[in-house]
Protein backbone atom coordinates (compact mmCIF):
# COMPACT_ATOMS: atom_id res chain seq x y z
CA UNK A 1 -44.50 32.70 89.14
CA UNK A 2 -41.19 33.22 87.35
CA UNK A 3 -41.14 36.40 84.99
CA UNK A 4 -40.15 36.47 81.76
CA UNK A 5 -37.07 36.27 80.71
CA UNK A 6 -35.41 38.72 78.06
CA UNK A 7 -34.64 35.46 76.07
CA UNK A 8 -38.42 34.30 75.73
CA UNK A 9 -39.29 37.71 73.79
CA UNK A 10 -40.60 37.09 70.74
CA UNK A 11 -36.95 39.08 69.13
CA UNK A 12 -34.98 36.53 70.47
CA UNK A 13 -37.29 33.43 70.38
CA UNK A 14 -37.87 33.88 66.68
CA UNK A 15 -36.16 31.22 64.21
CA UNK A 16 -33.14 32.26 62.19
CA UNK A 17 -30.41 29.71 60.31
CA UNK A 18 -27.35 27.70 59.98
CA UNK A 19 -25.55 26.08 56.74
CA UNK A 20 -27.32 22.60 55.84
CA UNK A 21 -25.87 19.90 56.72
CA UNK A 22 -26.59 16.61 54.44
CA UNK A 23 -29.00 18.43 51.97
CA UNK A 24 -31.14 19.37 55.22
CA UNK A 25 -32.07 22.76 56.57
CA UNK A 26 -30.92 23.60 59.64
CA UNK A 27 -33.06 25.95 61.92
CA UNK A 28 -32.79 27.37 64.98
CA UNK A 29 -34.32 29.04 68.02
CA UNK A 30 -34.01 30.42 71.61
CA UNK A 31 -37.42 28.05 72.14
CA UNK A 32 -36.13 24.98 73.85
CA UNK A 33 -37.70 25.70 77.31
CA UNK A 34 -36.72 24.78 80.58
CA UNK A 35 -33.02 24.89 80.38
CA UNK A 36 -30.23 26.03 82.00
CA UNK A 37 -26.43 26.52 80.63
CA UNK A 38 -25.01 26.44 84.32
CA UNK A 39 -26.11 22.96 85.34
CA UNK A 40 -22.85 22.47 87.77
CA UNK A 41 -24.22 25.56 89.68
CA UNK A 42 -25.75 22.88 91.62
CA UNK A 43 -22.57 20.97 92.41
CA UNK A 44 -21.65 24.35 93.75
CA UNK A 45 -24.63 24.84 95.91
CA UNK A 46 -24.05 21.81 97.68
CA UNK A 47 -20.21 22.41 98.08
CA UNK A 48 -21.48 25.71 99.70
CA UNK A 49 -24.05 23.91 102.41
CA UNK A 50 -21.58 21.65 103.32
CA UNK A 51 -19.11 24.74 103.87
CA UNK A 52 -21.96 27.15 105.38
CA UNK A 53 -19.94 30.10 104.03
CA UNK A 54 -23.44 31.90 103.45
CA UNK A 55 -25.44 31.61 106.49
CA UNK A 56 -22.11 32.33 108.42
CA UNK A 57 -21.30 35.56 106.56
CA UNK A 58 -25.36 36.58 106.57
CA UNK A 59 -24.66 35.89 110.22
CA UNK A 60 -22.06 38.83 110.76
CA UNK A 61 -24.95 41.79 108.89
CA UNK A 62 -27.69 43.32 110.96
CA UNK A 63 -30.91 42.81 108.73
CA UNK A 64 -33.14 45.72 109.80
CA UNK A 65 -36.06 44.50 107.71
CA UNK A 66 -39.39 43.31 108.42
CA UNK A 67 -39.32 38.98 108.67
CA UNK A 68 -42.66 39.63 107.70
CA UNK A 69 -42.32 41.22 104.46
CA UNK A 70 -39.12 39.42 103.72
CA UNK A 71 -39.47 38.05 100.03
CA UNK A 72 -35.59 36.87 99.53
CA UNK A 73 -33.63 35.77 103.15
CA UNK A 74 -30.24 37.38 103.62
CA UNK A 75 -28.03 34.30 103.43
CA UNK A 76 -29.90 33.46 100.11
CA UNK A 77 -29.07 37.25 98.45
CA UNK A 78 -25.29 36.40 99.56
CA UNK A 79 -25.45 32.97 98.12
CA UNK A 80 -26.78 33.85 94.45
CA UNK A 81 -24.43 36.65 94.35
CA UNK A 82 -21.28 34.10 94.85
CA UNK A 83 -22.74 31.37 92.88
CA UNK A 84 -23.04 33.68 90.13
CA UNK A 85 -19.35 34.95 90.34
CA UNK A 86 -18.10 31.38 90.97
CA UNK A 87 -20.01 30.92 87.79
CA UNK A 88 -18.29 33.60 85.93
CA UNK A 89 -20.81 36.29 86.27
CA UNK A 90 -18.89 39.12 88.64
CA UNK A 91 -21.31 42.15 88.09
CA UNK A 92 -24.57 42.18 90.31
CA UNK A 93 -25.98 43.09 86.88
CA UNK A 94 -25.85 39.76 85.64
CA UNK A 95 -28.33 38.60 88.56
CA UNK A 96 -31.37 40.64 86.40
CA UNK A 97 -30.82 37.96 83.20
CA UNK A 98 -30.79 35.06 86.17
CA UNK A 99 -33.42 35.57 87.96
CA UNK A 100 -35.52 32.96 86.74
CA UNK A 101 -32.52 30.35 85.35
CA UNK A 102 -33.75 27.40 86.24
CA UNK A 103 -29.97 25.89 88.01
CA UNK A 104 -29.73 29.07 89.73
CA UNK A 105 -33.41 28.36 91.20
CA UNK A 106 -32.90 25.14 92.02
CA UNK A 107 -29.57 25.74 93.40
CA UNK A 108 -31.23 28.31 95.75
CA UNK A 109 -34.01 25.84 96.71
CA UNK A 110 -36.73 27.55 94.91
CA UNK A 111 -38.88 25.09 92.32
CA UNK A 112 -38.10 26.23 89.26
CA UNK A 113 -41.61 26.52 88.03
CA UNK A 114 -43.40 28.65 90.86
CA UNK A 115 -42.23 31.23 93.54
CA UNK A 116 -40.39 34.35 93.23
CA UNK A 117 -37.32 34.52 91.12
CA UNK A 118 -33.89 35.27 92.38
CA UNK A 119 -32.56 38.84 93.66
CA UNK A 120 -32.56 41.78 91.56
CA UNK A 121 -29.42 43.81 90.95
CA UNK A 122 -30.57 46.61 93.33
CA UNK A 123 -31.41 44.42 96.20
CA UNK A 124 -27.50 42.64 95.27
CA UNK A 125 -25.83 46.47 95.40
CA UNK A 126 -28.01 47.65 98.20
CA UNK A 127 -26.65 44.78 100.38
CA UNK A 128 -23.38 45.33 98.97
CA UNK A 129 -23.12 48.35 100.50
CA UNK A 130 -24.78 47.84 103.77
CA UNK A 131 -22.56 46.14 105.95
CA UNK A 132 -20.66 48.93 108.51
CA UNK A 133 -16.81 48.91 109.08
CA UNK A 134 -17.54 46.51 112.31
CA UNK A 135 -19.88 44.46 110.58
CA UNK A 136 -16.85 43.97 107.98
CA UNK A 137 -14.55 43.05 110.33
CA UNK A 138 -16.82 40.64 111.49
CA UNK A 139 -17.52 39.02 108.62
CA UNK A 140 -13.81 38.82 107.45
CA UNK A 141 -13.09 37.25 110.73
CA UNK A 142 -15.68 35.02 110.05
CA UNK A 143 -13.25 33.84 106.66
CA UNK A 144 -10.75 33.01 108.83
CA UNK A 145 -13.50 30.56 110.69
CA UNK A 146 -14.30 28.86 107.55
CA UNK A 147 -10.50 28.86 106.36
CA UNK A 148 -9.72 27.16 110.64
CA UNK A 149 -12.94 24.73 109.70
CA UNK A 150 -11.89 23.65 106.14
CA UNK A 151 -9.32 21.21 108.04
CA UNK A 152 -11.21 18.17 109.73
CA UNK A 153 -8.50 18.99 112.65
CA UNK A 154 -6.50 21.82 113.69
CA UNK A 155 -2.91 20.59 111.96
CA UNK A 156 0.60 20.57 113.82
CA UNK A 157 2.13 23.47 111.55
CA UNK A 158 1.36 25.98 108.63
CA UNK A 159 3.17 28.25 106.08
CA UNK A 160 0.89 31.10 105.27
CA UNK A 161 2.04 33.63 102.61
CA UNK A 162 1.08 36.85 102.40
CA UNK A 163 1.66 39.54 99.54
CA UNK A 164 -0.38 42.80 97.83
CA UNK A 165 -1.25 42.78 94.36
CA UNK A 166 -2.07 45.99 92.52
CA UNK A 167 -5.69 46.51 91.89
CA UNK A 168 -6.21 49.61 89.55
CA UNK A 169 -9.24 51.82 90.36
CA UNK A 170 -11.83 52.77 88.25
CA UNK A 171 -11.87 56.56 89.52
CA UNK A 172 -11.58 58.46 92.63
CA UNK A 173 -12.86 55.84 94.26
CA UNK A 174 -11.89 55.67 98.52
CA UNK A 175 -8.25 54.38 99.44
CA UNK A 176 -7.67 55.19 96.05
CA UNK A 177 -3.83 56.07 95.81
CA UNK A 178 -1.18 56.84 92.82
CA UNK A 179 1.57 54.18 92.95
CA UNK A 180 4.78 55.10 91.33
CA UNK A 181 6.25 51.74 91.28
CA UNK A 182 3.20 50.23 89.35
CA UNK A 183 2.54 53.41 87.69
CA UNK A 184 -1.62 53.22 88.53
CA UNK A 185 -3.73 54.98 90.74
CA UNK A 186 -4.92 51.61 92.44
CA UNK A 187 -5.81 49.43 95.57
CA UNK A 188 -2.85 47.51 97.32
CA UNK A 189 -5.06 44.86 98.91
CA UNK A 190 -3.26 42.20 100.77
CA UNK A 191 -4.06 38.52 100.27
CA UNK A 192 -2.71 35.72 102.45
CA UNK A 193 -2.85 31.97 101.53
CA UNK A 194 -2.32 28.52 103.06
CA UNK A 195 -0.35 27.97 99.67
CA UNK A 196 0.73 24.29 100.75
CA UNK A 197 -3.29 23.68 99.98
CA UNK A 198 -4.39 26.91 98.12
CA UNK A 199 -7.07 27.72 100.86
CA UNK A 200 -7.56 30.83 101.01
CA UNK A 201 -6.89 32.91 104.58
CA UNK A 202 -7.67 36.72 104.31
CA UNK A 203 -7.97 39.41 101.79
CA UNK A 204 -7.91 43.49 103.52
CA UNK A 205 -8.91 46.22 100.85
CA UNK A 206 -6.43 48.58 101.45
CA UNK A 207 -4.66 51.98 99.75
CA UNK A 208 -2.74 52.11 97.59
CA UNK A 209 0.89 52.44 98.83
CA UNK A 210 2.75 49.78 100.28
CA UNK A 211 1.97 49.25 103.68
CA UNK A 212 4.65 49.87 106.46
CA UNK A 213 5.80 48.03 109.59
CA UNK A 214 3.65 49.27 111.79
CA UNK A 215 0.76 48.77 109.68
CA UNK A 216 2.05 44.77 108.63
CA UNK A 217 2.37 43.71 112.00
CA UNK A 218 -0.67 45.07 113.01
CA UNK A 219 -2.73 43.02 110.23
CA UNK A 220 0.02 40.02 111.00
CA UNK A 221 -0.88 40.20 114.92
CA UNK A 222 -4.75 40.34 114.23
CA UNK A 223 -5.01 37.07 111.80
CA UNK A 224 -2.61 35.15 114.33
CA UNK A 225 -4.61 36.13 117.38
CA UNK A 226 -7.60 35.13 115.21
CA UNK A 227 -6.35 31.81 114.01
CA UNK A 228 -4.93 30.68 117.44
CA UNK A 229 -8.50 31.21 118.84
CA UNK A 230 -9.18 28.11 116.88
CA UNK A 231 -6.01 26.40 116.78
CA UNK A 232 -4.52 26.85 119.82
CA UNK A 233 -1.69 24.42 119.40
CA UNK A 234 -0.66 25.24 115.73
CA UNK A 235 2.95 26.28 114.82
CA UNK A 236 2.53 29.23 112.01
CA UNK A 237 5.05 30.58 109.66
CA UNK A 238 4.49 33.86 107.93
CA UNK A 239 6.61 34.12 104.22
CA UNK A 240 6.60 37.09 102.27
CA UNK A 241 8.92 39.33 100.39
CA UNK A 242 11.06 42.19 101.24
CA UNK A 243 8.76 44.89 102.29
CA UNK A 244 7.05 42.69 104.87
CA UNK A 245 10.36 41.89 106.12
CA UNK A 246 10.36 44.90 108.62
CA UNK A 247 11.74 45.08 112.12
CA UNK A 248 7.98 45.57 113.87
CA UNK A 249 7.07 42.70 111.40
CA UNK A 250 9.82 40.30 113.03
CA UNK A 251 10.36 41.88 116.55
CA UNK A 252 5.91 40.59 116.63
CA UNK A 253 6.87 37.32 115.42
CA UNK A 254 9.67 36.49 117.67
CA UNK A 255 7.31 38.04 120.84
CA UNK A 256 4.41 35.76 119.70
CA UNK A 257 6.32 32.73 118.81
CA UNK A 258 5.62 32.73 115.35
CA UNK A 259 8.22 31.90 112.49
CA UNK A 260 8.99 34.45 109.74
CA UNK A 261 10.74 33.49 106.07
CA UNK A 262 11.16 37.53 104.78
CA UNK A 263 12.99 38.66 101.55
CA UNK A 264 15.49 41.02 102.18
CA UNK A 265 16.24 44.14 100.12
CA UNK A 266 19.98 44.40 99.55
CA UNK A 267 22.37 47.08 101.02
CA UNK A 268 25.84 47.60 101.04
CA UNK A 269 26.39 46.40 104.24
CA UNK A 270 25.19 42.86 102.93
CA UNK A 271 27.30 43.40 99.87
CA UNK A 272 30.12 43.93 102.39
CA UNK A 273 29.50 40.81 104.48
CA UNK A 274 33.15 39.09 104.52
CA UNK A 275 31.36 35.64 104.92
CA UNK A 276 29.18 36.09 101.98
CA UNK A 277 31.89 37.97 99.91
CA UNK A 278 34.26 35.31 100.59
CA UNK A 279 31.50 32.68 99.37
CA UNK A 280 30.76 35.11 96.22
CA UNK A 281 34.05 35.01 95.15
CA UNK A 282 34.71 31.39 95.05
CA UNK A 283 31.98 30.73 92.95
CA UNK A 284 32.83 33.17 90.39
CA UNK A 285 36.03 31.72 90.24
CA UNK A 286 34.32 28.19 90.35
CA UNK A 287 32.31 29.24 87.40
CA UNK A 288 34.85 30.55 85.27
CA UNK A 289 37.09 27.50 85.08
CA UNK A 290 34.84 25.27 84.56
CA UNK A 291 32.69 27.52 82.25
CA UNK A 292 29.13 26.98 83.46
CA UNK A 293 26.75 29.04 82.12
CA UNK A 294 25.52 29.54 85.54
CA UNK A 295 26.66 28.38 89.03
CA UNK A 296 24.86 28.51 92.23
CA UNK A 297 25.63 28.42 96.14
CA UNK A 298 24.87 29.28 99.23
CA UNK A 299 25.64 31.76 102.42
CA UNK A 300 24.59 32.76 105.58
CA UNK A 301 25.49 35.02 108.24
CA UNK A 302 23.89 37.06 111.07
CA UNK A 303 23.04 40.88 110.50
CA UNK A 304 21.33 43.38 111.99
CA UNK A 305 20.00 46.64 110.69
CA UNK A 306 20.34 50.13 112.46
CA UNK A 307 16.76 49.82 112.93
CA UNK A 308 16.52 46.22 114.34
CA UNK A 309 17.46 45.73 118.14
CA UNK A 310 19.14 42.37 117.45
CA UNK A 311 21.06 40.72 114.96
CA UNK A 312 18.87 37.89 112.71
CA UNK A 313 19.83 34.95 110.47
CA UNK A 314 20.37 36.10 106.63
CA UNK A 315 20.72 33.40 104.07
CA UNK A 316 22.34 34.51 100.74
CA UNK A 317 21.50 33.09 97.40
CA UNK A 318 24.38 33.62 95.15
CA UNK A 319 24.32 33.21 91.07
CA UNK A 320 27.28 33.51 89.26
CA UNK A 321 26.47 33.47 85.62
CA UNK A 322 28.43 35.47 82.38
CA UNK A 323 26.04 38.55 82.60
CA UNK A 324 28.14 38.80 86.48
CA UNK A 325 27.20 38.00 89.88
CA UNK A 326 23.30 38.08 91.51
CA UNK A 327 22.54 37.95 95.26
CA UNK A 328 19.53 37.56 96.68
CA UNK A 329 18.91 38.31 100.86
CA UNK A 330 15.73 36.39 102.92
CA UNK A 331 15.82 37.24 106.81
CA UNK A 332 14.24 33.95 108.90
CA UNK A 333 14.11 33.15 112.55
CA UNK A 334 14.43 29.55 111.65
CA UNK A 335 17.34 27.75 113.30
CA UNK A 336 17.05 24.19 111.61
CA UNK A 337 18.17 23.46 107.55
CA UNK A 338 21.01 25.01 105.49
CA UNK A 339 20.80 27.82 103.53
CA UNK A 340 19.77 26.36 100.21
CA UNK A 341 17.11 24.63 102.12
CA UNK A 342 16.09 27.98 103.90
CA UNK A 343 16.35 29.64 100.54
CA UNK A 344 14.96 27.08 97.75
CA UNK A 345 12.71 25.09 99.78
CA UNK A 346 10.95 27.38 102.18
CA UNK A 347 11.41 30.72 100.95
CA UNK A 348 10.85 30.20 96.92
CA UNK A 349 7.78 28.24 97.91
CA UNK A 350 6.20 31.57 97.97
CA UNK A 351 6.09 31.86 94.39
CA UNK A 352 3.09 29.69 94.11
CA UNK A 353 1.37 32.13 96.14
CA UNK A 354 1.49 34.76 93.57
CA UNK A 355 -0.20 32.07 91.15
CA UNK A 356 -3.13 31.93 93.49
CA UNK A 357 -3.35 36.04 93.21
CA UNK A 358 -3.65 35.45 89.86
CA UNK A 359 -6.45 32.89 90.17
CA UNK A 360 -8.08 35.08 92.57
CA UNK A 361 -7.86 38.20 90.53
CA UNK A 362 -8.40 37.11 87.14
CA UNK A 363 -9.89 33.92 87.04
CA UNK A 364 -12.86 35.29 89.55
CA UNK A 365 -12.52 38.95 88.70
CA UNK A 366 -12.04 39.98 92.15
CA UNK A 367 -10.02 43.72 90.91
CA UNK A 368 -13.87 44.44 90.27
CA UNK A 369 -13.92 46.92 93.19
CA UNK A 370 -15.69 50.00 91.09
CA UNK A 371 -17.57 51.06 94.08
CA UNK A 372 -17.00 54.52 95.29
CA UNK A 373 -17.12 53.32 98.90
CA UNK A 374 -14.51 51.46 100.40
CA UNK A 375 -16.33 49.19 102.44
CA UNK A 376 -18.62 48.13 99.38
CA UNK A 377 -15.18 47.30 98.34
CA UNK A 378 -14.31 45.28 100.55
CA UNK A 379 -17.63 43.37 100.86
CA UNK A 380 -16.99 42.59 96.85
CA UNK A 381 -13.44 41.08 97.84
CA UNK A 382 -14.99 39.00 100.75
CA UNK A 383 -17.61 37.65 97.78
CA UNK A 384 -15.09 36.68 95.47
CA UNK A 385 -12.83 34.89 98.29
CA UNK A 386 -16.26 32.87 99.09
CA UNK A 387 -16.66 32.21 95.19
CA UNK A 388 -13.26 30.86 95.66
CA UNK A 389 -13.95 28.63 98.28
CA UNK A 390 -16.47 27.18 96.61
CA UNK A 391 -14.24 26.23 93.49
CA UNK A 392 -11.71 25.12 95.65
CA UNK A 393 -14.04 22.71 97.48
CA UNK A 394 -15.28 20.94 93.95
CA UNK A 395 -11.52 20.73 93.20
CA UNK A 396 -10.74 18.55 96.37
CA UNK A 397 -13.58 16.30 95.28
CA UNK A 398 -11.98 15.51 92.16
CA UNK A 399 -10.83 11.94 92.04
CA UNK A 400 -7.11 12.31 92.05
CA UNK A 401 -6.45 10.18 89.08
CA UNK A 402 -8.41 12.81 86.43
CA UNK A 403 -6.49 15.40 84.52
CA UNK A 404 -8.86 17.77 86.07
CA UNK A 405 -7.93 17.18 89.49
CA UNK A 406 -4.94 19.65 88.91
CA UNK A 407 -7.00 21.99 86.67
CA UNK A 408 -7.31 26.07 87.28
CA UNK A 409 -10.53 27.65 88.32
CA UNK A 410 -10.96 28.88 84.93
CA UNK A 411 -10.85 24.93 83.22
CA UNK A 412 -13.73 23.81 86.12
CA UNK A 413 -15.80 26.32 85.41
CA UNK A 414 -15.54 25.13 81.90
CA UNK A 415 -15.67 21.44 82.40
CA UNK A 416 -17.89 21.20 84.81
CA UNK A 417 -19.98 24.49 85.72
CA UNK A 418 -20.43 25.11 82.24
CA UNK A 419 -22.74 22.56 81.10
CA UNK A 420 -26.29 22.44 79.65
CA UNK A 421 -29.18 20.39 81.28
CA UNK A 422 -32.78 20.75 81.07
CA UNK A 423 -34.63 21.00 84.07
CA UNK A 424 -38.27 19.34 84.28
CA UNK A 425 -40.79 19.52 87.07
CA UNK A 426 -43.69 17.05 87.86
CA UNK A 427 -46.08 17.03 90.52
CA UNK A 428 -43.84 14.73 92.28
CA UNK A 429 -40.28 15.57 92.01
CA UNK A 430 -37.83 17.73 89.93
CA UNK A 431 -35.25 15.76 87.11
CA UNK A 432 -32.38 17.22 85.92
CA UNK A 433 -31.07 16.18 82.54
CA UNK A 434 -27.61 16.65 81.42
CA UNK A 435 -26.26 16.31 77.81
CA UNK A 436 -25.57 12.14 77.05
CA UNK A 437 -22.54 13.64 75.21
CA UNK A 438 -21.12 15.37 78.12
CA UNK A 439 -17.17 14.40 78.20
CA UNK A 440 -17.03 15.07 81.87
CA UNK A 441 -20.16 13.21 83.08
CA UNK A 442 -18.22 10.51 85.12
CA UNK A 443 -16.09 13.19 87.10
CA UNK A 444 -19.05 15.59 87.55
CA UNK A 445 -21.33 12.22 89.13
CA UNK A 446 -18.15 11.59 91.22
CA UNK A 447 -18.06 14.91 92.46
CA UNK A 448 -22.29 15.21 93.10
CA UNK A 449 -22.05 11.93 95.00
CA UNK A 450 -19.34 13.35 96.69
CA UNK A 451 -20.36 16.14 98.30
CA UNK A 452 -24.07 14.72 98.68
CA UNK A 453 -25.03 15.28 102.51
CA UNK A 454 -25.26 12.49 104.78
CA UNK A 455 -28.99 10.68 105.76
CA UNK A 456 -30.08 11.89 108.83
């Protein structure tokens, strides 16, 4: 039978007040039962079984314990944790007070009347922790499955972008590392995005210093290898900014037939470019007569580096404006489209990636990585990307035509994850009631009908 719940203590459950309304009294309790403030959990619960992000990743971690003795399956533990972040609770401490929620139950396929409640915080953190460095690698191989699977066929080309964010640490936690640019001792951990779609690809804990050339293309070479064992045929781009534009980064590319868009850090070399000098100039002039605030163009020319073995194709933005002249560098192995199409379409596309960082990191808490150990670390990031699956996948069910179909994680779990319902069991089925004043109902029907699994 469920336990208790700290919110059916007589404390809480006793009456206390509001201001009357219309000469009545108005009273009020934590007495009402059977109800849950989470109701979409269950839209997310059947986003996840359609996905199978939980029995794949409980798939990857050796589970040494008795079947016989089992109270709470593996895939199950995984799949309350990253309901519960996806939800907005990020700490495995908020499991305790949802044990017994009646969505959560329900979402997990437990009646919410009889049977054992949810996992407990410890049993959450001890299977945090228990996956090896292998076991890791397996499972955030398997993320690159479900990111492969998410398209209903392997697609002719994508962009994927991948940056580091700073992730401040919470002590001297492993990997830690003082970063002078961002002034923390922090995580670097590198994220990588379809941004086109905002699927998300991969997500590596990592220390924190930016990584170098050798270490970029070996991460690069391991999530091609990876995706091309799915999509053999697929043309892939990698875009990212000027520290992942390094010669082992590009020489990779080039060998493996993969397309690069890299900022390039300036030098005086570029600054000494005759072609883009010549361009520079013009437009300064340009802008002077005519007395634009600011005037644009565009160069390109081929460079190479001391430390590259060939020359490359460098596109120049150039912005002449009356606080003087800015130039901005990106390095490509693309032959095909000008430079302002190199430079504004493909390369400043990039910038949305960052916006999915953001999402990632504050909108599902990922920078929660206070374990000591690394790899619990790392396990916690590969939660949170799963969390974000599963809002992603309610957001492509959205009809199109809503306001909310263009929402952030943060409005859906709002809108729609964030809503009351009371749950009632009979002997012969289980009814879930949400508010009649709900101002969502119609999108969060759409969205249940949806993702509702075929008859078999």
């Amino acid at each position: 039978m469920p336990q208790a719940t700290p919110a059916m203590n007589d404390d809480i459950a006793s009456p206390f007040g509001f201001p009357a309304v219309g000469r009545k009294k108005v009273t009020a309790a934590f007495d009402g039962g059977r109800l849950t403030s989470d109701g979409g959990v269950l839209l997310l619960a059947q986003a996840e079984r359609m996905m199978g992000i939980c029995q794949r990743l409980a798939a990857c971690i050796s589970d040494p314990r008795d079947p016989g003795r089992v109270v709470h399956r593996l895939d199950d533990i995984l799949r309350a944790r990253i309901l519960a972040i996806a939800c907005g609770y990020e700490d495995a401490d908020d499991l305790d007070a949802l044990r017994d929620d009646p969505g959560f139950r329900l979402a997990l396929g437990k009646l919410p009347g009889s049977g054992a409640g949810l996992a407990s915080q410890p049993t959450m953190s001890r299977w945090e922790n228990a996956p090896t460095t292998r076991e890791l690698a397996k499972l955030m191989a398997g993320m690159i499955d479900i990111y492969c699977a998410s398209y209903p066929a392997p697609p002719a080309a994508v962009t994927l972008d991948i940056d580091d964010t700073c992730d401040v640490v919470h002590g001297y936690q492993q990997l830690s590392f003082w970063n002078g640019h961002h002034g923390e001792r922090c995580f670097l951990p590198i994220h990588v995005y379809d941004t086109a779609t905002g699927r998300p690809v991969a997500m590596l804990l990592r220390t924190g210093k930016t990584p170098s050339g050798a270490e970029a293309a070996g991460h690069i070479r391991r999530l091609v290898r990876h995706i091309r064992r799915n999509w053999g045929e697929t043309h892939i781009t990698i875009r990212g900014d000027g520290h992942y534009g390094r010669p082992e980064v590009m020489a990779f590319c080039e060998a493996a037939g993969v397309d690069y868009v890299f900022g390039l850090p300036t030098n005086s070399a570029l600054r000494a470019d005759p072609v883009i000098v010549a361009v520079a100039d013009a437009c300064a002039v340009r802008r002077a007569k005519a007395q634009h605030p600011v005037l644009r163009n565009y160069a390109e020319t081929r460079y190479g580096a001391k430390s590259w073995k060939c020359q490359r194709r460098v596109v120049a933005r150039i912005e002449a404006s009356t606080l003087g002249m800015d130039i901005r560098y990106v390095v490509t192995s693309l032959a095909d489209g000008s430079a302002e199409y190199i430079y504004d379409t493909r390369y400043c596309a990039r910038g949305n990636a960052e916006n999915l960082i953001k999402r990632h990191k504050t909108q599902l808490a990922s920078d929660r990585t206070s374990c000591r150990s690394a790899n619990a670390n790392q396990m916690r990031l590969i939660l949170h990307t799963a969390a974000y699956w599963l809002l992603w996948r309610i957001q492509q069910e959205i009809p199109k035509a809503t306001a909310l179909a263009a929402a952030e994680f943060a409005t859906l779990r709002l809108r729609l994850l964030k809503v009351a319902a009371r749950v009632i069991e009979t002997a012969s089925r289980v009814r879930v009631a949400f508010a009649s004043a709900c101002p969502d109902a119609s999108v969060f029907r759409a969205i249940a009908i949806s993702l509702r699994p075929a008859p078999t």
